[in-house]
C-alpha atoms as a PDB file:
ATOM      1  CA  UNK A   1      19.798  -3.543  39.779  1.00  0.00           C
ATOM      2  CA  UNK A   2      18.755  -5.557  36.590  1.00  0.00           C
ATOM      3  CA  UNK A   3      15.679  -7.655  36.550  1.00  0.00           C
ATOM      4  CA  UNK A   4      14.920 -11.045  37.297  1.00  0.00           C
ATOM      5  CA  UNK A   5      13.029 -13.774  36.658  1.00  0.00           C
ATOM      6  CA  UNK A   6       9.837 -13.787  34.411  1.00  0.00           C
ATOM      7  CA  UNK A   7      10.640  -9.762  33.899  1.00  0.00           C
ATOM      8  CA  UNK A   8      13.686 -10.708  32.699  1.00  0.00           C
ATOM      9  CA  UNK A   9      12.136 -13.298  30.220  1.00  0.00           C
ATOM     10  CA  UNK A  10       9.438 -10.743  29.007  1.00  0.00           C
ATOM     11  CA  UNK A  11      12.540  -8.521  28.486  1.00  0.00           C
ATOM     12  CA  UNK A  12      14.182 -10.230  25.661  1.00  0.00           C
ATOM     13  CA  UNK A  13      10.803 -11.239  24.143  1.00  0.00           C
ATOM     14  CA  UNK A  14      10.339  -7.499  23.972  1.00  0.00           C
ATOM     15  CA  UNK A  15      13.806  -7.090  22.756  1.00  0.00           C
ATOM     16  CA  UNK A  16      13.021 -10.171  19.814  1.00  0.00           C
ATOM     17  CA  UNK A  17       9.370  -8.748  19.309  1.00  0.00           C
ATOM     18  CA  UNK A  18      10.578  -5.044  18.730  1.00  0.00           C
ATOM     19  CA  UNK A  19      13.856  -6.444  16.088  1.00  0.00           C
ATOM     20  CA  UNK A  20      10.578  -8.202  13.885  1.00  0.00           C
ATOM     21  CA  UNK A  21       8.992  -4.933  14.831  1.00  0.00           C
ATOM     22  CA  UNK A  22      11.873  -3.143  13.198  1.00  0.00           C
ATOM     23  CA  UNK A  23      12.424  -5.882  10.137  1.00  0.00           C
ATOM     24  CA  UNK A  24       8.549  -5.749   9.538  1.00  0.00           C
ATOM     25  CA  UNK A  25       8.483  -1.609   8.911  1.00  0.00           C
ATOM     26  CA  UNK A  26      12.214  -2.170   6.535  1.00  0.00           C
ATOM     27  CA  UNK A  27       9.529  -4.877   4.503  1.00  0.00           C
ATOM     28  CA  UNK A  28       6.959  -2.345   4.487  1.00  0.00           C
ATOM     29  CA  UNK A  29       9.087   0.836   3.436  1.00  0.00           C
ATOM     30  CA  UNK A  30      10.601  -2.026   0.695  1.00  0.00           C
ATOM     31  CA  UNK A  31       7.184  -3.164  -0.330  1.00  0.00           C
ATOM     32  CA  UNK A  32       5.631   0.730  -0.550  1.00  0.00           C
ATOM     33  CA  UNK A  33       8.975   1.740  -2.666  1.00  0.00           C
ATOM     34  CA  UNK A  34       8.313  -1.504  -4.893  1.00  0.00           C
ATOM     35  CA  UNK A  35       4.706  -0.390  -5.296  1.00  0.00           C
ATOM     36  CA  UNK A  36       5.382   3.398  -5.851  1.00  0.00           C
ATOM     37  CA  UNK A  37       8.273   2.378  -8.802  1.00  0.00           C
ATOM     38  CA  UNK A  38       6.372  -0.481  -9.703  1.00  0.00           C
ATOM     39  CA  UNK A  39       6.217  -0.221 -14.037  1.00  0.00           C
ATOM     40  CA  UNK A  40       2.453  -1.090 -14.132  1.00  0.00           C
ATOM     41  CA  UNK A  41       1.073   1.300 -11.992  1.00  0.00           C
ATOM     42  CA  UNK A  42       3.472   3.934 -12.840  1.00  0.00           C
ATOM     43  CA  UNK A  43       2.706   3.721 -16.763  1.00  0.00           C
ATOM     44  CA  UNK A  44      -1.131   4.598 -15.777  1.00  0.00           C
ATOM     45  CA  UNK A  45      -0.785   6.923 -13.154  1.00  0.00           C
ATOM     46  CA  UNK A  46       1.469   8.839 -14.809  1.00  0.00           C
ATOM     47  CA  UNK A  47      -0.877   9.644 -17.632  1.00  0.00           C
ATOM     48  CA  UNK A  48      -2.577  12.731 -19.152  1.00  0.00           C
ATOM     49  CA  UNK A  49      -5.081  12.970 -21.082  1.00  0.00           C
ATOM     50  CA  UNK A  50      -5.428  16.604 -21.868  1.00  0.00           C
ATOM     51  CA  UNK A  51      -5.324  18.762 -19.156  1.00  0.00           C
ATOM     52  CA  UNK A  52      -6.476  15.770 -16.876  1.00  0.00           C
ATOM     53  CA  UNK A  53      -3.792  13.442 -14.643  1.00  0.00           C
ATOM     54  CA  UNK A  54      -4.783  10.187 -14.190  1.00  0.00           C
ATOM     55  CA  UNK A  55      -5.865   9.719 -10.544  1.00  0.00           C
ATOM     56  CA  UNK A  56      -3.085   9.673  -7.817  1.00  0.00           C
ATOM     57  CA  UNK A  57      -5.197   8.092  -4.909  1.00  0.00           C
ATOM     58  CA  UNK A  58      -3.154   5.193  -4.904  1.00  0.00           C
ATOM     59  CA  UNK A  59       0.181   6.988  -4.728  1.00  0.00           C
ATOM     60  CA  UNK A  60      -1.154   9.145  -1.116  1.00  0.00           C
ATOM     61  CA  UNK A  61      -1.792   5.976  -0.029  1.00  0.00           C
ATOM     62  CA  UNK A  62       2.060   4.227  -0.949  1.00  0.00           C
ATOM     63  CA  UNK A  63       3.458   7.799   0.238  1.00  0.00           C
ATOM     64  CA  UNK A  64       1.800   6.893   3.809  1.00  0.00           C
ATOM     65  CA  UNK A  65       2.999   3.163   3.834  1.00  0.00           C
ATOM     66  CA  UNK A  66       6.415   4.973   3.172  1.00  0.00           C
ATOM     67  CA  UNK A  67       6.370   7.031   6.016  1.00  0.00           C
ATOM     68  CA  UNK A  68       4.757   4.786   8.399  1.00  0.00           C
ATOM     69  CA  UNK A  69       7.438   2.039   7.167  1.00  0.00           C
ATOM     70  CA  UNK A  70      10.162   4.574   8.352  1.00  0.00           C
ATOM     71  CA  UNK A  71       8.053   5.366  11.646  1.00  0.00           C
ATOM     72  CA  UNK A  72       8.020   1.941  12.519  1.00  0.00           C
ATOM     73  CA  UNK A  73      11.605   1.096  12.154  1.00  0.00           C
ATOM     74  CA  UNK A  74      12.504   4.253  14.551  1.00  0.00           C
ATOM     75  CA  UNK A  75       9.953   2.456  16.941  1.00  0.00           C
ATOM     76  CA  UNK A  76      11.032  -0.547  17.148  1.00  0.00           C
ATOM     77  CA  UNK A  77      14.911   0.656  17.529  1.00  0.00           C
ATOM     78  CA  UNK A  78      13.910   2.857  20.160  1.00  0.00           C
ATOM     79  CA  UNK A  79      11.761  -0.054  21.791  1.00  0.00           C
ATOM     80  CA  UNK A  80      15.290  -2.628  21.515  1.00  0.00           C
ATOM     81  CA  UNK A  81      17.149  -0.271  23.033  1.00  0.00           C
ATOM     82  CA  UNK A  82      14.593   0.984  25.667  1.00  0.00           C
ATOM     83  CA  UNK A  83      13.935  -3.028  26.462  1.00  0.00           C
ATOM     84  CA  UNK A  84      17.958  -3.883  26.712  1.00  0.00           C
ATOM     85  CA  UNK A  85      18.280  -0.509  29.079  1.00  0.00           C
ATOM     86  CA  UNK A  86      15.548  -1.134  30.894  1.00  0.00           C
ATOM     87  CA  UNK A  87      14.798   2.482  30.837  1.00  0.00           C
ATOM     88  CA  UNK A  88      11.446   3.437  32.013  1.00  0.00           C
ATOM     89  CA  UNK A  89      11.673   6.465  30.003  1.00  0.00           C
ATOM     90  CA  UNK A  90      12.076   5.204  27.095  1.00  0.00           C
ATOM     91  CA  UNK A  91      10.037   2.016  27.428  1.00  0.00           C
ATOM     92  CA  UNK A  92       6.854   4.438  28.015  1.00  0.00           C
ATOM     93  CA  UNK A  93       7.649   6.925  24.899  1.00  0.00           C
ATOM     94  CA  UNK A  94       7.570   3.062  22.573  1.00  0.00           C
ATOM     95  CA  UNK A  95       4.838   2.520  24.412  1.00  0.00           C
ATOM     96  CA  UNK A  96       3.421   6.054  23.487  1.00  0.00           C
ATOM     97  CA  UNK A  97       4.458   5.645  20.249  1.00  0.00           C
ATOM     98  CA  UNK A  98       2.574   2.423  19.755  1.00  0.00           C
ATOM     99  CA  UNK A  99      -0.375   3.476  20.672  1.00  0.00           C
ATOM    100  CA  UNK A 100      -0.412   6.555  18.213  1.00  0.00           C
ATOM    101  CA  UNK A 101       0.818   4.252  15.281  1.00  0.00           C
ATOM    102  CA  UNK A 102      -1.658   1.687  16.512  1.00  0.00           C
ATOM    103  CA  UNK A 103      -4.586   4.314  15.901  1.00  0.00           C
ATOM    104  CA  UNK A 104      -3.186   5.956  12.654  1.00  0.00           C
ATOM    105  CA  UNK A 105      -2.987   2.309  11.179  1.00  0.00           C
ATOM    106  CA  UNK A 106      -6.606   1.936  12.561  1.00  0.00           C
ATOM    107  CA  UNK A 107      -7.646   4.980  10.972  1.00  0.00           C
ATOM    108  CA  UNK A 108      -5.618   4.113   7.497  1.00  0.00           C
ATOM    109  CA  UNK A 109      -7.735   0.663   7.203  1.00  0.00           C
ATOM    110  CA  UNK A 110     -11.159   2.271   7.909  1.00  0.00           C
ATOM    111  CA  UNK A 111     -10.032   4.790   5.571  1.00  0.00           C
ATOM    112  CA  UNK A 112      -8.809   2.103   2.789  1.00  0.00           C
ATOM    113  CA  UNK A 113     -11.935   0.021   3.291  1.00  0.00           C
ATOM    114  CA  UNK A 114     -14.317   2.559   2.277  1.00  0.00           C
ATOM    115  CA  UNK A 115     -12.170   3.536  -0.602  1.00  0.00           C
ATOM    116  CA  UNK A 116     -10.993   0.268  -1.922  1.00  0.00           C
ATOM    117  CA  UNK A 117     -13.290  -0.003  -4.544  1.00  0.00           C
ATOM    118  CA  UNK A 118     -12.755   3.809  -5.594  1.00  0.00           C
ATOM    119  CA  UNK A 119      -9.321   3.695  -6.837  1.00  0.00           C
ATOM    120  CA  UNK A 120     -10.131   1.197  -9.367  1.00  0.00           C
ATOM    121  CA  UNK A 121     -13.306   3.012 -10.026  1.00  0.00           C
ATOM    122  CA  UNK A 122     -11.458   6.249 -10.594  1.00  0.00           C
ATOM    123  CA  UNK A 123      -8.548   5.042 -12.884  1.00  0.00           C
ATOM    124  CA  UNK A 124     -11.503   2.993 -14.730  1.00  0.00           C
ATOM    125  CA  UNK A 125     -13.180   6.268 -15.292  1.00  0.00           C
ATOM    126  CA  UNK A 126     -10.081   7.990 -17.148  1.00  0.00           C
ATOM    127  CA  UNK A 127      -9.568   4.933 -19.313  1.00  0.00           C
ATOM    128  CA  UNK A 128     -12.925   5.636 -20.386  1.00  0.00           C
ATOM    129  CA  UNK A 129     -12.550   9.009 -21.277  1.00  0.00           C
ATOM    130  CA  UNK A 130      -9.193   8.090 -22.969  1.00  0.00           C
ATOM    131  CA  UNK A 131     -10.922   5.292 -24.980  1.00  0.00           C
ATOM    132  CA  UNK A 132     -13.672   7.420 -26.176  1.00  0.00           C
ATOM    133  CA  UNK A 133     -11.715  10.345 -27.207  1.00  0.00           C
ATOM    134  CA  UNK A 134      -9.566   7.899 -29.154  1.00  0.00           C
ATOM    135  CA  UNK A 135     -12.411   6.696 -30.906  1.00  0.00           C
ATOM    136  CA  UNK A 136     -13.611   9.945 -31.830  1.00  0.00           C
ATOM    137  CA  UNK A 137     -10.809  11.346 -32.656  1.00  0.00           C
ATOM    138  CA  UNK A 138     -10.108  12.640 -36.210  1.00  0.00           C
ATOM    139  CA  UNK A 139      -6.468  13.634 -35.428  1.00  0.00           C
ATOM    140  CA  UNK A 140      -3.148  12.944 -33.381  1.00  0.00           C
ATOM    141  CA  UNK A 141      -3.882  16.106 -31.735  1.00  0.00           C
ATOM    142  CA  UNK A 142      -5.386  14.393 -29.140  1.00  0.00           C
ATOM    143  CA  UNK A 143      -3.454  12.192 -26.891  1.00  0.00           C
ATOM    144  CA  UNK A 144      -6.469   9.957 -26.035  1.00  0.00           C
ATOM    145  CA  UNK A 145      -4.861   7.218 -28.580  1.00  0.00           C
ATOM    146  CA  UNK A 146      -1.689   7.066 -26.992  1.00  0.00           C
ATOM    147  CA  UNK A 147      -3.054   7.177 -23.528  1.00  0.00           C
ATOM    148  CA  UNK A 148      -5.628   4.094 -24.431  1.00  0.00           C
ATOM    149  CA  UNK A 149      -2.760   2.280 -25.831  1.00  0.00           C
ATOM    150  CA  UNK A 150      -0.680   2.526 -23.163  1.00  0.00           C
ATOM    151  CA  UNK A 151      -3.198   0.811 -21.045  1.00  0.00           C
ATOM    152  CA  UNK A 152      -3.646  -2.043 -23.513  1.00  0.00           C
ATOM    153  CA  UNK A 153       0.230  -3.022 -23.951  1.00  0.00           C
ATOM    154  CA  UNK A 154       0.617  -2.218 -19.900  1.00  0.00           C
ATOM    155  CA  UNK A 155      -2.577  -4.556 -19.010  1.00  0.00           C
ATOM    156  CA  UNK A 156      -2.541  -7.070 -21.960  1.00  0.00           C
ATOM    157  CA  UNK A 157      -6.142  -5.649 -22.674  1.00  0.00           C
ATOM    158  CA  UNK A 158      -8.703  -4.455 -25.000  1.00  0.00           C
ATOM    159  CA  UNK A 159     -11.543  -2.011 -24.626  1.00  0.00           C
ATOM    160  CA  UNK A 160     -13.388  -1.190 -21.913  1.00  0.00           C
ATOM    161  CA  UNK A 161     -15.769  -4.096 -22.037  1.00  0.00           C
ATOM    162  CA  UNK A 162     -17.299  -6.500 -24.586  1.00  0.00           C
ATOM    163  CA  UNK A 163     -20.749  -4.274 -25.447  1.00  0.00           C
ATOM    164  CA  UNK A 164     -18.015  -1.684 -26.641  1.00  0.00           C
ATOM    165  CA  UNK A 165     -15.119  -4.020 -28.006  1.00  0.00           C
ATOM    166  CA  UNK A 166     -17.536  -5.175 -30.152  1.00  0.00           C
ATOM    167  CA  UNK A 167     -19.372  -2.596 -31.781  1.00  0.00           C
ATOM    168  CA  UNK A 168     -15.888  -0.932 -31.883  1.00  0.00           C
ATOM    169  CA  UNK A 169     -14.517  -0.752 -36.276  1.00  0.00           C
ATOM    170  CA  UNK A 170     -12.608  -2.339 -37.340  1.00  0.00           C
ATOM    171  CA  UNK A 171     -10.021   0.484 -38.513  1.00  0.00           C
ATOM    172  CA  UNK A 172      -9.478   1.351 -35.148  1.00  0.00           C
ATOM    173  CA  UNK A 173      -7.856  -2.439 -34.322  1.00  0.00           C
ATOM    174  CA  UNK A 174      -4.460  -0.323 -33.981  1.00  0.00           C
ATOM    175  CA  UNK A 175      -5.382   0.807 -30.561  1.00  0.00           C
ATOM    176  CA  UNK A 176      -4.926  -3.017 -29.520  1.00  0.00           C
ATOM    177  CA  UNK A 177      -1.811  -4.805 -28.758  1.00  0.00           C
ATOM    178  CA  UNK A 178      -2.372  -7.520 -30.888  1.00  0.00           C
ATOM    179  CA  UNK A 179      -5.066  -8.762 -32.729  1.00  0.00           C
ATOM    180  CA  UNK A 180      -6.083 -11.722 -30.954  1.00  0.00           C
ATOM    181  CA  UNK A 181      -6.884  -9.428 -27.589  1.00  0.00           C
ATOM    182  CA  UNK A 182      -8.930  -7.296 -30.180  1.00  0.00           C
ATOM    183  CA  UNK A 183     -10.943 -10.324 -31.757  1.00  0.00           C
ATOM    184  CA  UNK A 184     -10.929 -11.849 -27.836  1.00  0.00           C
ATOM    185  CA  UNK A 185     -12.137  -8.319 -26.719  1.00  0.00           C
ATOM    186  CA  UNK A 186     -10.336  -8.512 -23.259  1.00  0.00           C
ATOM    187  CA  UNK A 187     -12.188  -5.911 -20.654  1.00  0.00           C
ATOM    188  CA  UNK A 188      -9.683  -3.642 -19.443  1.00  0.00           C
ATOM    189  CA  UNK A 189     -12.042  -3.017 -17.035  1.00  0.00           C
ATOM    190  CA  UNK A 190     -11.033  -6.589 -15.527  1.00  0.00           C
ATOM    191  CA  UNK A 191      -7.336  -6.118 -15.720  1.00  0.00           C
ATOM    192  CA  UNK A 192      -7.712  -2.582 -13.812  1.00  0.00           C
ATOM    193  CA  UNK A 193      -9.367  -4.335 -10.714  1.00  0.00           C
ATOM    194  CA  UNK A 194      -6.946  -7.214 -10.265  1.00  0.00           C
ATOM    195  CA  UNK A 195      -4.163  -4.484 -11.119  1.00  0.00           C
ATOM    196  CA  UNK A 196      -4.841  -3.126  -7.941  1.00  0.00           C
ATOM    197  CA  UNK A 197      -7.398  -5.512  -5.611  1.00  0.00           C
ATOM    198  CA  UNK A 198      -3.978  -7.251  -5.754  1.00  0.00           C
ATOM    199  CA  UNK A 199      -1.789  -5.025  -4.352  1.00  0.00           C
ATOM    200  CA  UNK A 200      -4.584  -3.894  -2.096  1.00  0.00           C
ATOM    201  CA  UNK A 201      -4.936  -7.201  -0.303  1.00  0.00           C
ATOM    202  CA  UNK A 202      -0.995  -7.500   0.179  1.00  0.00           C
ATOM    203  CA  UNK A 203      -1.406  -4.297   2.097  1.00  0.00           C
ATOM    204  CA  UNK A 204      -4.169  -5.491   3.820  1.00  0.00           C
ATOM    205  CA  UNK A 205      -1.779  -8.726   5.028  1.00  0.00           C
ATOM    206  CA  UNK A 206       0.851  -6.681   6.309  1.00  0.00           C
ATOM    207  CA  UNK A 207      -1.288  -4.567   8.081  1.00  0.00           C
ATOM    208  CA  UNK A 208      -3.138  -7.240  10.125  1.00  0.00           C
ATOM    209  CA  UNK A 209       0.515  -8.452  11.115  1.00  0.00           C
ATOM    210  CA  UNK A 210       1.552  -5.424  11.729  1.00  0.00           C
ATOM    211  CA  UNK A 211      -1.424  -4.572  14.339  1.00  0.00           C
ATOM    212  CA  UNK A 212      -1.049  -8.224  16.136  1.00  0.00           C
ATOM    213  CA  UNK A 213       2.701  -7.569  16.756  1.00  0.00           C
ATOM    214  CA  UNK A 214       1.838  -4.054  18.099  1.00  0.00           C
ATOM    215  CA  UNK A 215      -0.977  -5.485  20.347  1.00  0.00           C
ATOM    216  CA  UNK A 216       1.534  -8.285  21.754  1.00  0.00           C
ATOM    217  CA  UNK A 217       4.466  -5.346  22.439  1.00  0.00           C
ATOM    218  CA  UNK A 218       2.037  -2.621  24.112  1.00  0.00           C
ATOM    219  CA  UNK A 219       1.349  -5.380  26.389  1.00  0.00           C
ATOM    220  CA  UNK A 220       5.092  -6.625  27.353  1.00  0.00           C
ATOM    221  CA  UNK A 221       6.114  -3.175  27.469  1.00  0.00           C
ATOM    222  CA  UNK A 222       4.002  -2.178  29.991  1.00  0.00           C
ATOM    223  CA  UNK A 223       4.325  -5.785  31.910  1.00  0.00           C
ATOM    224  CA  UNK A 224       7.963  -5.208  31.508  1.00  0.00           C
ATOM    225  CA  UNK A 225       8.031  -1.574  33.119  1.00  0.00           C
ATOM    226  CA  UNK A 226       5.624  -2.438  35.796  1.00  0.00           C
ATOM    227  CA  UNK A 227       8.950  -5.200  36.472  1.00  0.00           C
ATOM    228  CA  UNK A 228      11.654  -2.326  36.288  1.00  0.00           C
ATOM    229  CA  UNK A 229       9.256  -0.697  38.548  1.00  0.00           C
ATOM    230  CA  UNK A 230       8.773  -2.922  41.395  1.00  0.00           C
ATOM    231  CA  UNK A 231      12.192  -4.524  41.137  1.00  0.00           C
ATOM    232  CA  UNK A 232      13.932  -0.941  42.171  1.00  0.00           C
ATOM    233  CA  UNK A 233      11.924  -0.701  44.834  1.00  0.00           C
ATOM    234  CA  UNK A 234      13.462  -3.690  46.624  1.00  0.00           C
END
């Protein structure tokens, strides 16, 4: 016997929550893919400079967005057909399900928060290894030259800040793109922090969403299989 009612109400709003449930992880696993092929960020992180790779916190972090994108599109199939079966069973392993992915993304934000600021730091710090080896450098042995200009024509930057652009000679304007970002001295520095604040705070949007819509199905899943429930019982 199928349910009635209100219980049957709440079970197509589960169905329609779960299929934006199911859209929303396809836009994440899209978004992470976009971000882990995107040419900015893969021209710097794919650096070397010596025996030293450039840092690859970012990428764990798209690599987890990539898995939890593929996670949550499981879920929510699993929650549209659970919801149009009206299968206990399988409404309480979405439900389980939920609440796991529910704490992981809880966990992933805490973690993210605390190292926001470090990615940029890090990648910051190689550039200024890179930048300094290029100015010392008396050969093309070293690859700090090529690394440092690889930054400049990704970023549309100069230098790692003014204090150094300008005390920088003027023989070594070839590590510039042009010569108006050499005379403007453009910080690098800058360009690395909106580079990645940026995508940062679109992850930060899609998580919030993510975590309301999550809230709003634990709860109709559970009001929905307290409904299967009672309505066999009668």
């Amino acid at each position: 016997m199928g349910v009635e009612g209100c219980t049957k109400c709440i079970k197509y709003l589960l169905f329609v929550f779960n299929f934006i449930f199911w859209l929303a992880g396809g836009i994440i696993l899209g978004v992470a893919l976009w971000l882990r092929h995107d040419s900015q960020t893969t021209n710097i992180l794919y650096l070397q400079l010596g025996d030293k790779q450039a840092p690859n916190t970012f990428y764990v972090g798209i690599y987890i967005l990539i898995a939890v994108g593929a996670v949550m599109m499981f879920v929510g199939f699993l929650g549209c057909y659970g919801a149009i079966q009206e299968s206990q069973c399988l409404l309480g392993t979405f439900f389980t399900c939920l609440v796991i992915l529910f704490a992981c993304e809880v966990a992933a934000g805490i973690w993210g928060f605390v190292n926001k600021d470090q990615i940029a730091k890090d990648v910051k710090q190689f550039y200024d290894q890179a930048f300094q080896q290029a100015l010392m450098a008396e050969s093309d042995a070293n690859n700090g030259k090529a690394v440092v200009k690889t930054f400049h024509e990704t970023l549309d930057c100069c230098g790692p800040d003014n204090g150094i652009g300008a005390i920088t000679p003027l023989w070594r304007a070839d590590l510039c793109p042009n010569k108006e970002h050499f005379e403007l001295h453009t910080s690098c520095h800058r360009k690395i922090d909106e580079l990645f604040s940026g995508k940062l705070y679109l992850i930060g949007i899609a998580a919030i969403v993510v975590a309301v819509i999550m809230i709003f199905e634990m709860i109709l899943s559970m009001v929905l299989c307290c409904g299967i429930r009672n309505s066999s019982v009668y």
